[in-house]
C-alpha atoms as a PDB file:
ATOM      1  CA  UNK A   1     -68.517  32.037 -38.872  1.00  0.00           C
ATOM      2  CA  UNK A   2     -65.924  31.939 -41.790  1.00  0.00           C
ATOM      3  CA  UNK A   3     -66.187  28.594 -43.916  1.00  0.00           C
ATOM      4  CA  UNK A   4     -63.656  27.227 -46.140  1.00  0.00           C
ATOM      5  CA  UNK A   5     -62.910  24.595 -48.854  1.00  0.00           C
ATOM      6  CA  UNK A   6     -60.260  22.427 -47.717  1.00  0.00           C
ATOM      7  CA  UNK A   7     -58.498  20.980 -50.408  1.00  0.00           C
ATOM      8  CA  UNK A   8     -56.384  17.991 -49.774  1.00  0.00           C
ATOM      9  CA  UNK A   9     -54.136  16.027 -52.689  1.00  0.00           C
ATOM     10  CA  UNK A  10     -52.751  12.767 -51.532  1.00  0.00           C
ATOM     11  CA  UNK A  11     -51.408   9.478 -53.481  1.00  0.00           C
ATOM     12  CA  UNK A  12     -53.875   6.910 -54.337  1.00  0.00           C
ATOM     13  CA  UNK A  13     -51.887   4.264 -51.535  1.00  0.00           C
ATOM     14  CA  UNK A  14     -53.628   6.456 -48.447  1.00  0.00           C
ATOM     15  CA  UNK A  15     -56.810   7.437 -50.325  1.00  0.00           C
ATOM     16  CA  UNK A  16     -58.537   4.597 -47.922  1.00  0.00           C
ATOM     17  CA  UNK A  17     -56.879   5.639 -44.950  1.00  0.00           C
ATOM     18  CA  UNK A  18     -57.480  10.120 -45.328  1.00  0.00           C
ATOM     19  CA  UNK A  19     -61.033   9.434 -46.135  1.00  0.00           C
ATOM     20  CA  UNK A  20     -61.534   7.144 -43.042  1.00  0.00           C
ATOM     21  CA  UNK A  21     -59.788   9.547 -41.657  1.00  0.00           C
ATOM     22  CA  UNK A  22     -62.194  12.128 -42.757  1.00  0.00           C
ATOM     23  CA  UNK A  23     -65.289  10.081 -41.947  1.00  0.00           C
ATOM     24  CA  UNK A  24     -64.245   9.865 -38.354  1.00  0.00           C
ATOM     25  CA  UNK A  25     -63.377  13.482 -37.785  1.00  0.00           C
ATOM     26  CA  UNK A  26     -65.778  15.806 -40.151  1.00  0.00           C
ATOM     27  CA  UNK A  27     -68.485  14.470 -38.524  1.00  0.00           C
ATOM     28  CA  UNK A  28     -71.528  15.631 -40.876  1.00  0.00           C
ATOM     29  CA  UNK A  29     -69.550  17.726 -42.980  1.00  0.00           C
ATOM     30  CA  UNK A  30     -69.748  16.908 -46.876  1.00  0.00           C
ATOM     31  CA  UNK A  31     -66.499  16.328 -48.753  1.00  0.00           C
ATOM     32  CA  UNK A  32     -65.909  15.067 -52.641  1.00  0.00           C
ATOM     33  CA  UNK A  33     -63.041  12.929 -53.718  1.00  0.00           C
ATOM     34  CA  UNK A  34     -61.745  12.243 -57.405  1.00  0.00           C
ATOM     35  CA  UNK A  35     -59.334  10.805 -59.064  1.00  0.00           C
ATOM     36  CA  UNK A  36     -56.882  13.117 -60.184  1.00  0.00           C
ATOM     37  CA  UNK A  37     -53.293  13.895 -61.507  1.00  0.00           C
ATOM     38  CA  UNK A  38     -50.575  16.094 -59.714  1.00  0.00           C
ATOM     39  CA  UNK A  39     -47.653  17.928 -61.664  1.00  0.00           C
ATOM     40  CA  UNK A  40     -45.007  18.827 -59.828  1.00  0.00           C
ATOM     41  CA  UNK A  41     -44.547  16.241 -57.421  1.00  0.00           C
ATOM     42  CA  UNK A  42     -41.097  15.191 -55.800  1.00  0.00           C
ATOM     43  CA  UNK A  43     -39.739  12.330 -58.597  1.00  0.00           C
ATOM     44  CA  UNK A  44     -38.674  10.229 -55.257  1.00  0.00           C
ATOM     45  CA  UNK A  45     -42.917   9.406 -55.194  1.00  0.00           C
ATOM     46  CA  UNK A  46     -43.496   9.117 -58.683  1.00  0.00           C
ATOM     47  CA  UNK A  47     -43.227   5.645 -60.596  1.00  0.00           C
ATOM     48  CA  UNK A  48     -40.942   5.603 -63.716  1.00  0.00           C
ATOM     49  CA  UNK A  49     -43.997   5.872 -66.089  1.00  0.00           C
ATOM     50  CA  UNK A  50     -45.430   9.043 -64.389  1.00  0.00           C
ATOM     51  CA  UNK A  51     -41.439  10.362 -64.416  1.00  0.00           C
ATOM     52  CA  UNK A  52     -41.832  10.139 -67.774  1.00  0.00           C
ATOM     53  CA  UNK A  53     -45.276  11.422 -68.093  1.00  0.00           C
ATOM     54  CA  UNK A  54     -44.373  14.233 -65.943  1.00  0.00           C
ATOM     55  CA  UNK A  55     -47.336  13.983 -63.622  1.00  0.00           C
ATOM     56  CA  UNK A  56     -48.483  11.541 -60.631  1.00  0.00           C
ATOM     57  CA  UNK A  57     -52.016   9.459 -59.979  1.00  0.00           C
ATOM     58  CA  UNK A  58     -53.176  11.783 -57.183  1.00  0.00           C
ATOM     59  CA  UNK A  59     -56.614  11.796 -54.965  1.00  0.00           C
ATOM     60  CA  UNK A  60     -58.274  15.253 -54.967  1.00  0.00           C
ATOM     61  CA  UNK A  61     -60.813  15.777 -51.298  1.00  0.00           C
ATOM     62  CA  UNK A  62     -62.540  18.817 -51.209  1.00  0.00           C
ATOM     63  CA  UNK A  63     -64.306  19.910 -47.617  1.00  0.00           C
ATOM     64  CA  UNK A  64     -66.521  22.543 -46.192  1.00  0.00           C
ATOM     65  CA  UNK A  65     -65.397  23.536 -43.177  1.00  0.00           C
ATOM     66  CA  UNK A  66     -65.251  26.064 -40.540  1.00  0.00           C
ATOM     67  CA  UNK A  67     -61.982  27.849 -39.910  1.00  0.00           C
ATOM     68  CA  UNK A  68     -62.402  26.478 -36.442  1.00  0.00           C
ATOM     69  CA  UNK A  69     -62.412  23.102 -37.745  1.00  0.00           C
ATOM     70  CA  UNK A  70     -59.847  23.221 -40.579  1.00  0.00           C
ATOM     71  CA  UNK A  71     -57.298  24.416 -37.875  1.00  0.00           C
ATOM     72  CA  UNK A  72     -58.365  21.089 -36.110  1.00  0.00           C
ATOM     73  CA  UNK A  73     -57.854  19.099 -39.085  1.00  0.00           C
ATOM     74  CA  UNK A  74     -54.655  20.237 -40.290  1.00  0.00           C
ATOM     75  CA  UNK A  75     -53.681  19.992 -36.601  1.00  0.00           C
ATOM     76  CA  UNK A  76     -54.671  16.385 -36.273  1.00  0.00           C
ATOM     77  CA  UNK A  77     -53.631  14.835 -39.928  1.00  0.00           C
ATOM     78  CA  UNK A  78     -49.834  14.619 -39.556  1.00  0.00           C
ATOM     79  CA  UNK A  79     -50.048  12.256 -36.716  1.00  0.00           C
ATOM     80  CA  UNK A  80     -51.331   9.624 -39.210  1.00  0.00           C
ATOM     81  CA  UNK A  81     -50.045  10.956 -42.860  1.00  0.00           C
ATOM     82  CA  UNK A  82     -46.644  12.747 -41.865  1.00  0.00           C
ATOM     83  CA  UNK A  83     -44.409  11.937 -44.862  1.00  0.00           C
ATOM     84  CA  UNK A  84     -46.865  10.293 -46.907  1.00  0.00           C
ATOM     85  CA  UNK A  85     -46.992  13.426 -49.377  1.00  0.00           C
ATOM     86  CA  UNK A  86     -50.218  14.276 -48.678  1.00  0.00           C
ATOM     87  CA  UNK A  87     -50.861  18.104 -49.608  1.00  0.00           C
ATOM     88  CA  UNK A  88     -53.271  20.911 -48.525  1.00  0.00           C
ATOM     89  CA  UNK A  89     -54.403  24.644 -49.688  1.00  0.00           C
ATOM     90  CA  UNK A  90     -57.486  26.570 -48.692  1.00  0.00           C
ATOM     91  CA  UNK A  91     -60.061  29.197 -49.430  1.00  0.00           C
ATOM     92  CA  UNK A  92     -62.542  31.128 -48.128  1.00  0.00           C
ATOM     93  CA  UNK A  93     -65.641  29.945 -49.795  1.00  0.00           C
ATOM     94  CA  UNK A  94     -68.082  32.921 -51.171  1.00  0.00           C
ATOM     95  CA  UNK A  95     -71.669  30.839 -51.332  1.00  0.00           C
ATOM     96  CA  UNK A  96     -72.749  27.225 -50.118  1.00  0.00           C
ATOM     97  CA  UNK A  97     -75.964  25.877 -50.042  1.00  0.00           C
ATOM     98  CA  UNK A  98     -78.236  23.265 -51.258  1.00  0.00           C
ATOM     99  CA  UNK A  99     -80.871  23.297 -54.164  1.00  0.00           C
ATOM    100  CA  UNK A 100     -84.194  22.708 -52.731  1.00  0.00           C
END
């Protein structure tokens, strides 16, 4: 089975919410957040200082998961976070494991 890091980038207003979110759905799957900055995003969602600054406050998740469930996830998050500005990519991830 194929496994994948799910990255998702989201504004620090639904950080709460996504990794509730998260804790509900990924069941005992590991994920990482950090705080982070996004260039690029729409000036509509950025605050006059980070207009200026030319980047946004931004929360970065990043989750191991099967394709099986990322297909579930990205099925199931826009139902709570449609037009919030939360962002996605993927890739296939070459090793995972733990250090015994």
């Amino acid at each position: 089975m194929s496994e994948f890091c799910l990255v998702l980038v989201c504004p620090p207003s639904i950080e709460e919410k996504l990794l509730d979110a998260l804790l509900v759905s990924a069941g005992n799957e590991i994920f990482t957040s950090t705080p982070t900055y996004s260039h690029g995003t729409a000036h509509g969602r950025m605050a006059n200082l980070e207009q200026v600054m030319g980047r946004s406050h931004s929360v970065r998740v990043e989750i191991l998961v099967t394709e099986e469930e990322m297909t579930r996830l990205l099925q199931t998050l826009p139902e709570s976070f449609k037009g919030t500005g939360l962002r996605y990519w993927a890739w296939p991830l070459a090793a995972e494991g733990e250090i015994a």
